[in-house]
N, C-alpha and C. Protein backbone atom coordinates (compact mmCIF):
# COMPACT_ATOMS: atom_id res chain seq x y z
N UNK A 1 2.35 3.28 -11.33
CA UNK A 1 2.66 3.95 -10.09
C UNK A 1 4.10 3.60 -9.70
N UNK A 2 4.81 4.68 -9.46
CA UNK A 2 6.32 4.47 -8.68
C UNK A 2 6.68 3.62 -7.27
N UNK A 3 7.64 3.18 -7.57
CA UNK A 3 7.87 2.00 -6.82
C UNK A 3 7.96 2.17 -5.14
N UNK A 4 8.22 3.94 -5.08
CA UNK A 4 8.52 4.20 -3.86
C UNK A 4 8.45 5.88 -3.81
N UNK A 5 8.21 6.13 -2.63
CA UNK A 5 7.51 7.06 -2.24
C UNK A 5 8.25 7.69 -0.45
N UNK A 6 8.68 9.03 -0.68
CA UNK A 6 9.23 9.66 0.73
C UNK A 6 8.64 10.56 1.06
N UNK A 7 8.21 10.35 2.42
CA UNK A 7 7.95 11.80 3.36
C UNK A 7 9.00 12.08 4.76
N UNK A 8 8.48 13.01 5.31
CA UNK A 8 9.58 13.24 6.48
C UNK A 8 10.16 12.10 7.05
N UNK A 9 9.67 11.33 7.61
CA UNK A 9 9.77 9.96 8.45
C UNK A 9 9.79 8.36 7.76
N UNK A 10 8.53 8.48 6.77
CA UNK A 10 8.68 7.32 6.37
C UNK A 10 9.20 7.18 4.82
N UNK A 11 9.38 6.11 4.15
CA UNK A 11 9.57 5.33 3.36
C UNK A 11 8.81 4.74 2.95
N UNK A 12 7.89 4.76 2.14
CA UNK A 12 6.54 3.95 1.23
C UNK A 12 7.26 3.30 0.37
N UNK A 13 7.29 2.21 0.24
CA UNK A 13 8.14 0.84 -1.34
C UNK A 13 6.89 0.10 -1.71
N UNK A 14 7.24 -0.44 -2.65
CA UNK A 14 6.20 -1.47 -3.22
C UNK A 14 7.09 -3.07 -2.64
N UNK A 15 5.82 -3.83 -2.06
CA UNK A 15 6.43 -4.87 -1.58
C UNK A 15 6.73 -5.74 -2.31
N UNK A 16 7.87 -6.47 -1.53
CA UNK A 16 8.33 -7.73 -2.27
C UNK A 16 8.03 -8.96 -2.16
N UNK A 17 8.89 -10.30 -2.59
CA UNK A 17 8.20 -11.47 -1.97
C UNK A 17 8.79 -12.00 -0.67
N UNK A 18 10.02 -11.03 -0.27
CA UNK A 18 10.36 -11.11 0.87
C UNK A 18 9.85 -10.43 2.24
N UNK A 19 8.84 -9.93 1.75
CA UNK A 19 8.55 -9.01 2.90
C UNK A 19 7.24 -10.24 3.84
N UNK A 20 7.19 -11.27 3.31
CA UNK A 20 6.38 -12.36 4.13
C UNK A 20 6.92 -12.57 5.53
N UNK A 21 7.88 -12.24 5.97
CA UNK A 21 8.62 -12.17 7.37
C UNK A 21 7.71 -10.72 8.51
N UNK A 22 7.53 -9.75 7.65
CA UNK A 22 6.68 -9.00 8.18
C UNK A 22 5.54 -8.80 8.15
N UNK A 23 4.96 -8.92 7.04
CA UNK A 23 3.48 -9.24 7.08
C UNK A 23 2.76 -10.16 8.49
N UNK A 24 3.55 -11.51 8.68
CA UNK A 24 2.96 -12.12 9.63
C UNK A 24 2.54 -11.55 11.11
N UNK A 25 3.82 -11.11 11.50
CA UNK A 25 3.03 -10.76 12.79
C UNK A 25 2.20 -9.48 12.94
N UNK A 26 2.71 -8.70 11.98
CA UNK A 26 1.12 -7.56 11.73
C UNK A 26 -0.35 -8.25 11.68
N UNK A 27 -0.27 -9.23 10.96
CA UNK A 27 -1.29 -9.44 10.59
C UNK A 27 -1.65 -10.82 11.17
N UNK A 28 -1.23 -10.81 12.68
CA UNK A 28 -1.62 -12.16 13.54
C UNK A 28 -1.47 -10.86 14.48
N UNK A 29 -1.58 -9.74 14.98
CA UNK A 29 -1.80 -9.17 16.01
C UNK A 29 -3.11 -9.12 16.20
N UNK A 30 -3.52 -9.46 17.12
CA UNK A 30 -5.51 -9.29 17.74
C UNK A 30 -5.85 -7.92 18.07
N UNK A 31 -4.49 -7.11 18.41
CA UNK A 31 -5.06 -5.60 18.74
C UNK A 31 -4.80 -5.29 16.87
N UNK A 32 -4.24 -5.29 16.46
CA UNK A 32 -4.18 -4.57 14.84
C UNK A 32 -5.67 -5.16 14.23
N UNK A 33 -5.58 -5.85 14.39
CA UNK A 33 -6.72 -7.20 13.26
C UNK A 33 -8.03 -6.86 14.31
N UNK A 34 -8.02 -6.17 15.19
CA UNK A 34 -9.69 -6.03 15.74
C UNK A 34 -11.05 -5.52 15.10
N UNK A 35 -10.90 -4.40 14.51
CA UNK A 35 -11.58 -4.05 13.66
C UNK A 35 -11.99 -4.58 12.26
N UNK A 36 -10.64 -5.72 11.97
CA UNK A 36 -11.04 -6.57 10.31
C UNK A 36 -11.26 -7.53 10.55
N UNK A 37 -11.23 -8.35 11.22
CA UNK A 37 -11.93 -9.73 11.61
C UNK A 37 -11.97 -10.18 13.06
N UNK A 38 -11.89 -9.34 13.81
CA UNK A 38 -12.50 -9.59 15.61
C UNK A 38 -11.03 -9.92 15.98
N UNK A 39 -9.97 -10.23 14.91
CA UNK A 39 -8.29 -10.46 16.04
C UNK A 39 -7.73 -12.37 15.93
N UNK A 40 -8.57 -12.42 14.71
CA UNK A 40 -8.36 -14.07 14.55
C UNK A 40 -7.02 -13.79 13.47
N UNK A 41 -6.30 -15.09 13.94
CA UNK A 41 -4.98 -15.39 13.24
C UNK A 41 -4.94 -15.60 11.65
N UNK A 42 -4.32 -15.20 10.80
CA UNK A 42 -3.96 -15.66 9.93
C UNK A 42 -2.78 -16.40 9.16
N UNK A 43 -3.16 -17.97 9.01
CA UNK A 43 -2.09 -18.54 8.49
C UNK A 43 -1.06 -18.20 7.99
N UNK A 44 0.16 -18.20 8.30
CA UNK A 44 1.48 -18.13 7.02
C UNK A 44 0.93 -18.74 5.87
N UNK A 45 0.67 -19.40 5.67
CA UNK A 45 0.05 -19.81 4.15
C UNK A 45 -0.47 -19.38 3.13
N UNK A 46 -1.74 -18.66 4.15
CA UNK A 46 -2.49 -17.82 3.54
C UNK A 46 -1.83 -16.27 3.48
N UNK A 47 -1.02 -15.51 4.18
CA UNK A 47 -0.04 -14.89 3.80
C UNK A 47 0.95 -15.07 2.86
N UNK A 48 1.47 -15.96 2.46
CA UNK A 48 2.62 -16.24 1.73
C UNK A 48 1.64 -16.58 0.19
N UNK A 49 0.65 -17.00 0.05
CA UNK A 49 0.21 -17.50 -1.09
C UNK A 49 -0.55 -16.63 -1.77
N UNK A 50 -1.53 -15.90 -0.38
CA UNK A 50 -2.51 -15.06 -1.35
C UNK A 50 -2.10 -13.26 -0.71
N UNK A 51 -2.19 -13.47 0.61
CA UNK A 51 -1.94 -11.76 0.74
C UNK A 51 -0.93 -10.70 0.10
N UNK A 52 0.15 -11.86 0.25
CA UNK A 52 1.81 -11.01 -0.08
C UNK A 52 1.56 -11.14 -1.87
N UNK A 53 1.11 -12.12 -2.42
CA UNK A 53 0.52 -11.87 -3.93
C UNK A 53 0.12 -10.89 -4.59
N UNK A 54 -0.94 -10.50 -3.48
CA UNK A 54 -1.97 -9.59 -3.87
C UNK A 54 -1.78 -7.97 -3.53
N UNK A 55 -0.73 -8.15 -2.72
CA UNK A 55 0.10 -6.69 -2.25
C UNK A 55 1.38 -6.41 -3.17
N UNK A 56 2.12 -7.58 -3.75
CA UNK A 56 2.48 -6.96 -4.82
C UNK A 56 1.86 -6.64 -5.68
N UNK A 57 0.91 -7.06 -6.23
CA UNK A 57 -0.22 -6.69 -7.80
C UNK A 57 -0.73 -5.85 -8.17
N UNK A 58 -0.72 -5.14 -6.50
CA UNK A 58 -1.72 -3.80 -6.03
C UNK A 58 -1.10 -2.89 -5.46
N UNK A 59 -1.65 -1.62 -5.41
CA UNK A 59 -1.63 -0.41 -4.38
C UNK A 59 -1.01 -0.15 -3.53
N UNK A 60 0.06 -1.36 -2.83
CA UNK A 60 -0.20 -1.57 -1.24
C UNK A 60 1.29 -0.91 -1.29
N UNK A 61 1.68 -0.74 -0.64
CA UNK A 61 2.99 -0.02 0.06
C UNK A 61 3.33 -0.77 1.56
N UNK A 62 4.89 -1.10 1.59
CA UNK A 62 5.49 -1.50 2.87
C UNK A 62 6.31 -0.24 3.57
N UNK A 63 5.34 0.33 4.52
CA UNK A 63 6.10 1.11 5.07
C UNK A 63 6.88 1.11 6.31
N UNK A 64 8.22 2.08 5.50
CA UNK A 64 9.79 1.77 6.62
C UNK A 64 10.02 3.60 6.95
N UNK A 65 10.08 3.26 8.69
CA UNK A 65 10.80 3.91 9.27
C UNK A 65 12.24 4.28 9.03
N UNK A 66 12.24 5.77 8.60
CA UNK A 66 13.93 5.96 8.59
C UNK A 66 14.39 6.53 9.05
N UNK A 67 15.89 6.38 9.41
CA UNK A 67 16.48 5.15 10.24
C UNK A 67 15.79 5.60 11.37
N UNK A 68 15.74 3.72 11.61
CA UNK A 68 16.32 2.88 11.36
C UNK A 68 16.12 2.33 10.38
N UNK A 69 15.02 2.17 9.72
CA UNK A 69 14.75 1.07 8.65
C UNK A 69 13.65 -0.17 9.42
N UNK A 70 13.27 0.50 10.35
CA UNK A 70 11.81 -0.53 10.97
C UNK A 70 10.56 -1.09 9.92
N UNK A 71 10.55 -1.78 9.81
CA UNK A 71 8.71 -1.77 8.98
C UNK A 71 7.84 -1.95 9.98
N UNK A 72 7.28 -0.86 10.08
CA UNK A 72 5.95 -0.23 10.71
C UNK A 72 4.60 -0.93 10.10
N UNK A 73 4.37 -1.25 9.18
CA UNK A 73 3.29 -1.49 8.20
C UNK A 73 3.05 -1.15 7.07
N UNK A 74 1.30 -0.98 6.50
CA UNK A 74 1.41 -1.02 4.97
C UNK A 74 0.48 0.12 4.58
N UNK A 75 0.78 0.82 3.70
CA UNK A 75 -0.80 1.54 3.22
C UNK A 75 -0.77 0.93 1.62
N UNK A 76 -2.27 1.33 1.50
CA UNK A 76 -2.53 1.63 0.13
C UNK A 76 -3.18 2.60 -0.41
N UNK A 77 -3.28 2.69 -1.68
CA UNK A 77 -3.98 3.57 -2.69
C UNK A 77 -4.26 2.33 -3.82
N UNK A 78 -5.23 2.58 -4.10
CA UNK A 78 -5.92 1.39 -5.07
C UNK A 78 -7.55 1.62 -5.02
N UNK A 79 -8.25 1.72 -6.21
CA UNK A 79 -9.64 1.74 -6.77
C UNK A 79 -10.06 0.27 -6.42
N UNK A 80 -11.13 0.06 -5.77
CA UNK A 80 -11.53 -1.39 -5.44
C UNK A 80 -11.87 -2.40 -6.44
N UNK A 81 -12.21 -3.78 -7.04
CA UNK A 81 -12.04 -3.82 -8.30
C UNK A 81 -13.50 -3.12 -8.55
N UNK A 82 -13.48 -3.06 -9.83
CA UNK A 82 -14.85 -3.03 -10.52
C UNK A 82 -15.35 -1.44 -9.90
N UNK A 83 -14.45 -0.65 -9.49
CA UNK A 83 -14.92 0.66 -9.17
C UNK A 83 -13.80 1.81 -10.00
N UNK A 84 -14.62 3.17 -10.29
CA UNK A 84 -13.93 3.82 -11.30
C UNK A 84 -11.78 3.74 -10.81
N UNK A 85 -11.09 3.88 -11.71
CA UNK A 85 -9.91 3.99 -11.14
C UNK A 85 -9.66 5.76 -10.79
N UNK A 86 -10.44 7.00 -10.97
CA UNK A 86 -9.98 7.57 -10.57
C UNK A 86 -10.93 8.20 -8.89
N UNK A 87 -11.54 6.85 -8.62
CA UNK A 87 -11.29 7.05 -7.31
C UNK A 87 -10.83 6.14 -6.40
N UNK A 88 -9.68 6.41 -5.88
CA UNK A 88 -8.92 5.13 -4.81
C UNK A 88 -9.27 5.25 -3.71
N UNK A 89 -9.18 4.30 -3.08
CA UNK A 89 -9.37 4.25 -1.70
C UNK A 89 -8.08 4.04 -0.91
N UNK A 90 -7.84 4.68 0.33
CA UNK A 90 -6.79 4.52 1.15
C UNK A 90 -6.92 3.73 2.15
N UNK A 91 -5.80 3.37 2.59
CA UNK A 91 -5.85 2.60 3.70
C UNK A 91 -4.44 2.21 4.10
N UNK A 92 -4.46 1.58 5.63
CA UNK A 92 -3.49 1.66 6.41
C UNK A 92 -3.48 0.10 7.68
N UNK A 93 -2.50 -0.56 7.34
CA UNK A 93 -2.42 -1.02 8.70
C UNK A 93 -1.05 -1.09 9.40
N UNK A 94 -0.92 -1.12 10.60
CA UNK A 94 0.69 -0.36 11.46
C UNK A 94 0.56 -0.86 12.58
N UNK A 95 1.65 -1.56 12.81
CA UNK A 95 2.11 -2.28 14.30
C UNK A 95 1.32 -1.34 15.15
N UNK A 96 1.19 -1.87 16.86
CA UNK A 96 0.69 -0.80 17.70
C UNK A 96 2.34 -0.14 18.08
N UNK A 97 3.17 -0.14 17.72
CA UNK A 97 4.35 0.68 18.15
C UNK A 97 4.55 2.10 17.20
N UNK A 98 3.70 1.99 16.44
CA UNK A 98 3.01 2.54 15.26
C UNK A 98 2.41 4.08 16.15
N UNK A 99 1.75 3.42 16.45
CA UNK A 99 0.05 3.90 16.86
C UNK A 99 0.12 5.28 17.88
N UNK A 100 -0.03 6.50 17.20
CA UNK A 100 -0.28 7.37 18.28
C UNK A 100 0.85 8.70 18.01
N UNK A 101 1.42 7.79 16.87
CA UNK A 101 2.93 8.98 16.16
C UNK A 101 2.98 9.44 15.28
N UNK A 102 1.42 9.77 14.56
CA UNK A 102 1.43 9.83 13.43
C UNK A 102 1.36 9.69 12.02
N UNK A 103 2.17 8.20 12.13
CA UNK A 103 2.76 7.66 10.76
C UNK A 103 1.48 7.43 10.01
N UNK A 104 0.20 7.07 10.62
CA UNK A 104 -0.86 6.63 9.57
C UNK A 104 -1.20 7.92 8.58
N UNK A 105 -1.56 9.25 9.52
CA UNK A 105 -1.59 10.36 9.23
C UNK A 105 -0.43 10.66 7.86
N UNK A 106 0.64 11.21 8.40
CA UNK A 106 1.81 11.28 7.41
C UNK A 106 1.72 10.38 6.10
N UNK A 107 1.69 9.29 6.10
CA UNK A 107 1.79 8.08 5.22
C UNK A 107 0.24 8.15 3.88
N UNK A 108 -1.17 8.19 4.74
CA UNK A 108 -2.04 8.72 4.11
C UNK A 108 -2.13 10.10 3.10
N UNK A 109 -1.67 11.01 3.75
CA UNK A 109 -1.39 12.27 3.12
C UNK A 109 -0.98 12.18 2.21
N UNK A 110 0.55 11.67 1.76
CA UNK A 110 1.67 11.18 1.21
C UNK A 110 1.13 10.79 -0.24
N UNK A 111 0.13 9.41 0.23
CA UNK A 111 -0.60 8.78 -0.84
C UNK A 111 -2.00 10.01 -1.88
N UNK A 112 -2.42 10.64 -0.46
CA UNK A 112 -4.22 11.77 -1.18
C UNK A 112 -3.05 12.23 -1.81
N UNK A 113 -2.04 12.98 -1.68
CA UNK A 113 -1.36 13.93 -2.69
C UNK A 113 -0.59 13.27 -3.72
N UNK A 114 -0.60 12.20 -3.79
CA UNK A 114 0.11 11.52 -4.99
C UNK A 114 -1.30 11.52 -5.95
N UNK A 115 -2.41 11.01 -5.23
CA UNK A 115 -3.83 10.54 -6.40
C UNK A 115 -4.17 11.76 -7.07
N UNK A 116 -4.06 12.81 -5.76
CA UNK A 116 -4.75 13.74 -6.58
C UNK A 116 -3.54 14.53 -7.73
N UNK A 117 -2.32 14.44 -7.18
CA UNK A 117 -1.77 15.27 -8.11
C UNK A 117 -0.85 14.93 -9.56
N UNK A 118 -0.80 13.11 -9.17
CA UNK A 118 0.08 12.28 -10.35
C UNK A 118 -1.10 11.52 -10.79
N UNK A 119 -1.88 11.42 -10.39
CA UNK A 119 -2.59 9.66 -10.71
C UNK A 119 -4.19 10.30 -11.35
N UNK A 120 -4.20 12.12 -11.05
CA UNK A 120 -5.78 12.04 -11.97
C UNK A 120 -6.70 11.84 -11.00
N UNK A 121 -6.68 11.72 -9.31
CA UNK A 121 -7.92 11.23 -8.58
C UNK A 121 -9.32 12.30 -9.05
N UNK A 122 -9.98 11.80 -8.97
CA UNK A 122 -11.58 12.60 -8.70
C UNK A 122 -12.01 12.60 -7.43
N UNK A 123 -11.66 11.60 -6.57
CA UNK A 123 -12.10 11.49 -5.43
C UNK A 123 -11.21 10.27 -4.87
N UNK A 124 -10.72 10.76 -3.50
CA UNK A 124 -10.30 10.01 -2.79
C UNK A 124 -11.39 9.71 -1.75
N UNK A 125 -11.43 7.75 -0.71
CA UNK A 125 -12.24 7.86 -0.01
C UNK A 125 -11.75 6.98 1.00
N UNK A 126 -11.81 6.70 1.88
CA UNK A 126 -11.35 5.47 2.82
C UNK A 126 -12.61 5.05 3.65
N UNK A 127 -12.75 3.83 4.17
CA UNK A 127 -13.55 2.97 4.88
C UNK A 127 -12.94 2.37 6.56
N UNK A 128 -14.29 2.33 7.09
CA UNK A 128 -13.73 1.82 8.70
C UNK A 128 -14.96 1.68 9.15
N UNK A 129 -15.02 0.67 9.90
CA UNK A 129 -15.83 0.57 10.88
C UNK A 129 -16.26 1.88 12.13
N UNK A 130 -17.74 2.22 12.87
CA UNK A 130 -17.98 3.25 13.17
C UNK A 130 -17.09 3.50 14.22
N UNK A 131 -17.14 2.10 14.31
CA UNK A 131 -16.47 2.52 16.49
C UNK A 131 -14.94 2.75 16.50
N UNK A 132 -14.26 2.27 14.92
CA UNK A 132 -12.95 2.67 14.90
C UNK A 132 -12.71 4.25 15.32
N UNK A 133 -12.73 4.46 16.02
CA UNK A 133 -12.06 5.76 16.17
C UNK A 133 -10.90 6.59 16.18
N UNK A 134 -9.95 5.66 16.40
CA UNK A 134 -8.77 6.11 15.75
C UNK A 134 -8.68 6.14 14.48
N UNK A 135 -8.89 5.19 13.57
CA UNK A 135 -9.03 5.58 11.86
C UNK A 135 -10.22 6.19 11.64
N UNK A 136 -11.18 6.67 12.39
CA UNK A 136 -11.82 7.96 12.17
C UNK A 136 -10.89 9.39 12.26
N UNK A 137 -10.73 9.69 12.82
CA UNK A 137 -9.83 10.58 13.16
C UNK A 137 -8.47 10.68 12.28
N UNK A 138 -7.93 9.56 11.67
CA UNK A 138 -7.13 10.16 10.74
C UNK A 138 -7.71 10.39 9.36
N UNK A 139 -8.53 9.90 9.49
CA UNK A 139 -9.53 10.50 8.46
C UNK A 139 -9.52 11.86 8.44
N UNK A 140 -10.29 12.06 9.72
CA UNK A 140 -10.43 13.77 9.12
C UNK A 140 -9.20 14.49 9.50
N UNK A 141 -8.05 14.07 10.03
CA UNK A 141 -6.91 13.99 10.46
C UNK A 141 -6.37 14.81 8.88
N UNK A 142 -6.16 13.85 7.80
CA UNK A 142 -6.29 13.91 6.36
C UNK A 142 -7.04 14.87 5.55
N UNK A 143 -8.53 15.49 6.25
CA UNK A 143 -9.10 16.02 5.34
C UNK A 143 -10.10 15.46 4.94
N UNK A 144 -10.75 14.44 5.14
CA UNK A 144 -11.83 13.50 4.23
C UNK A 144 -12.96 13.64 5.24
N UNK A 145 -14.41 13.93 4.57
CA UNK A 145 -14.88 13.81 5.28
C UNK A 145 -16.27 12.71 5.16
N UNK A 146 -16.97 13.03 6.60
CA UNK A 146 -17.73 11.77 6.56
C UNK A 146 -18.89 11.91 5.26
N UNK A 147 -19.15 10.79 5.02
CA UNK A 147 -19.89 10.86 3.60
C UNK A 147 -21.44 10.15 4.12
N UNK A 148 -21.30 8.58 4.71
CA UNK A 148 -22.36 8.08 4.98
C UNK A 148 -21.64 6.74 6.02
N UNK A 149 -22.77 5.68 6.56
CA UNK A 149 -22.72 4.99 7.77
C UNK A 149 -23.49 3.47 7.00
N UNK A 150 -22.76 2.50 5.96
CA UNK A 150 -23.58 1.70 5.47
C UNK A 150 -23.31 -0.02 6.39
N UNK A 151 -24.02 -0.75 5.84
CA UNK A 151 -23.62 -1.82 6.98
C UNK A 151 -23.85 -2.83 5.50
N UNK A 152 -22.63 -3.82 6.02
CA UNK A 152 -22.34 -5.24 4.74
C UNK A 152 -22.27 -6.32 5.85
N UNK A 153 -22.01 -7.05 5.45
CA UNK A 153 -22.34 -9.27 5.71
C UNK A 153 -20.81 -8.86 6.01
N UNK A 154 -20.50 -9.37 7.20
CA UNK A 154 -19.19 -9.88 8.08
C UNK A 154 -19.23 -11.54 7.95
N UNK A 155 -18.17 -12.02 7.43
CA UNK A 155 -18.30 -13.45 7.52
C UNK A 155 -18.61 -14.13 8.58
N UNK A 156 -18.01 -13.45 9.65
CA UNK A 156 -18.42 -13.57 11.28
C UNK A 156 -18.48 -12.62 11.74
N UNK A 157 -19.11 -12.13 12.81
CA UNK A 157 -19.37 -10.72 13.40
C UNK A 157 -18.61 -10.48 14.87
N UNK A 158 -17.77 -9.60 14.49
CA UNK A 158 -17.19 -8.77 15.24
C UNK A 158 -17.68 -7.99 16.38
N UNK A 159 -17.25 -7.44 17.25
CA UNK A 159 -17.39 -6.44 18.25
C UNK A 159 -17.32 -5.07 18.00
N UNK A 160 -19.12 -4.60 17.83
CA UNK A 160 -18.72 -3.07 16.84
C UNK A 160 -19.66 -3.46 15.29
N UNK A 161 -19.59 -4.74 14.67
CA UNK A 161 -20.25 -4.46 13.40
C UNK A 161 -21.30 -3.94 13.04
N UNK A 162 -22.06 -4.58 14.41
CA UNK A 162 -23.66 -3.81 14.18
C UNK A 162 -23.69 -2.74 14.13
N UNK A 163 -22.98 -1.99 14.38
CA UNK A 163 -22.73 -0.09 14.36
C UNK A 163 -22.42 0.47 13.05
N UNK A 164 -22.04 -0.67 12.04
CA UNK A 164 -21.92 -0.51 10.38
C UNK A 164 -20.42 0.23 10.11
N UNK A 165 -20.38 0.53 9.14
CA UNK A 165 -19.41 1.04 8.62
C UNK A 165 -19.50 2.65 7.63
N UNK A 166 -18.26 3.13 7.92
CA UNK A 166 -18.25 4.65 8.26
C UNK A 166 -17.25 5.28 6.36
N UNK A 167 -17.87 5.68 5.75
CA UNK A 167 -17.16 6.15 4.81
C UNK A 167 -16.62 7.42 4.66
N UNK A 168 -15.60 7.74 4.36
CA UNK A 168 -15.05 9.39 4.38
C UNK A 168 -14.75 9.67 2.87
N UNK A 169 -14.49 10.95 2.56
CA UNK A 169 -14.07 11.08 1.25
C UNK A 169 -13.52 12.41 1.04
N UNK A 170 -12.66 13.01 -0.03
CA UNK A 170 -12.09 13.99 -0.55
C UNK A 170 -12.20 13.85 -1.35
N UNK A 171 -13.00 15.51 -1.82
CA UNK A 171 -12.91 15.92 -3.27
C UNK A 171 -11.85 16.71 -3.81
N UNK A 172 -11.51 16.14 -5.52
CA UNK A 172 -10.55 17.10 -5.85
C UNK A 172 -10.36 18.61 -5.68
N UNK A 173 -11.78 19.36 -5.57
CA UNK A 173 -12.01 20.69 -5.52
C UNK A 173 -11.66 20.83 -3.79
N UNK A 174 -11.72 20.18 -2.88
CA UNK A 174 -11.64 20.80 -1.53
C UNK A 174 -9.92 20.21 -1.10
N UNK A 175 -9.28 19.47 -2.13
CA UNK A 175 -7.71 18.97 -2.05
C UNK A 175 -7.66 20.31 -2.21
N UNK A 176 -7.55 20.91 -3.49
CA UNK A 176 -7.17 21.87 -4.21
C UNK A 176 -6.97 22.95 -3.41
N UNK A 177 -8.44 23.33 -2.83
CA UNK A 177 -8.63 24.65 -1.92
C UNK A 177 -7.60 24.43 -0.76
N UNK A 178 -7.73 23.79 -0.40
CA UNK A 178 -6.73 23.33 0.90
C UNK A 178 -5.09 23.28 0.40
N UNK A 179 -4.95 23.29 -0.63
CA UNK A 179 -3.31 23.54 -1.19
C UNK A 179 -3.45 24.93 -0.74
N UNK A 180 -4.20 25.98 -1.96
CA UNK A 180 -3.97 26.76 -1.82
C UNK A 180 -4.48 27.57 -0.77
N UNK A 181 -4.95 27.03 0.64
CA UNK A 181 -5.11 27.88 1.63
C UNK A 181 -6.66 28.80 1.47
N UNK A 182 -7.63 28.20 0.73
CA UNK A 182 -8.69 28.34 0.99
C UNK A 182 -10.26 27.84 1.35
């Protein structure tokens, strides 16, 4: 997969080992982090050793506002392990200065039309919690739709888990139709 990726607004790159300066406070925000672990902090440590590792290795994209050149946050495209590779899953996380402009929308898109049209997807799908409703909505925002409502083991339980979790999906045949306007 290419290192980098443009749409109207943003800038999709593959991260570096410098990008540990931004990762942190994304990912110590309690309003961003509500839905993935109730808004508890995560170490620089554990950022610098295993997250920023594992975002270069993978899927993940650092996405920059242009201009200025802000980093807003990250998406990905990436097959989970041990699941077929031609279906990836998307995903997104974005400052709240982020939130409400789009960019998850735009940025997602960006990625369904790369899987489906460079990478071979069969199916694109993304995951969220039910009560997320804003990443519901860019879901179907995107095109994907709801598939099913399953519930997994939270290491600790959140506000909202018991309500389970919400899967969406796109098929190559309804990408397709939707190119061509049917």
């Amino acid at each position: 997969m290419p290192s980098y990726l443009e749409t109207d607004r943003l800038i999709l790159r593959r991260f570096t080992e410098s990008d540990a300066d931004h990762l942190f406070p994304l990912h110590n925000d309690p309003d961003v982090m509500r839905y993935l672990n109730g808004g508890r902090p995560a170490p620089r440590k554990v950022i610098v050793e295993e997250t920023l590792p594992r975002f270069i290795a993978s899927g993940f994209f650092a996405a920059i506002e242009k201009p200025p050149g802000t980093f807003l946050g990250w998406f990905h495209l990436r097959a989970p392990q041990g699941e077929p590779a031609d279906e990836p899953e998307i995903g997104y996380r974005l400052h709240k200065s982020a939130w409400g402009k789009g960019y998850a929308t735009e940025g997602s898109l960006a990625l369904i039309d790369k899987a489906f049209a460079e990478l071979g997807a069969r199916r694109v799908f993304a995951q969220t919690m039910t009560v997320n409703r804003g990443s519901r909505r860019v879901m179907e925002k995107c095109g994907l739709r709801y598939v099913r409502t399953f519930f997994k083991e939270w290491p600790e339980a959140i506000d909202g888990s018991e309500q389970g979790v919400v899967e969406y999906e796109l098929l190559r045949a309804d990408w397709e139709g939707a190119r061509r306007g049917t």
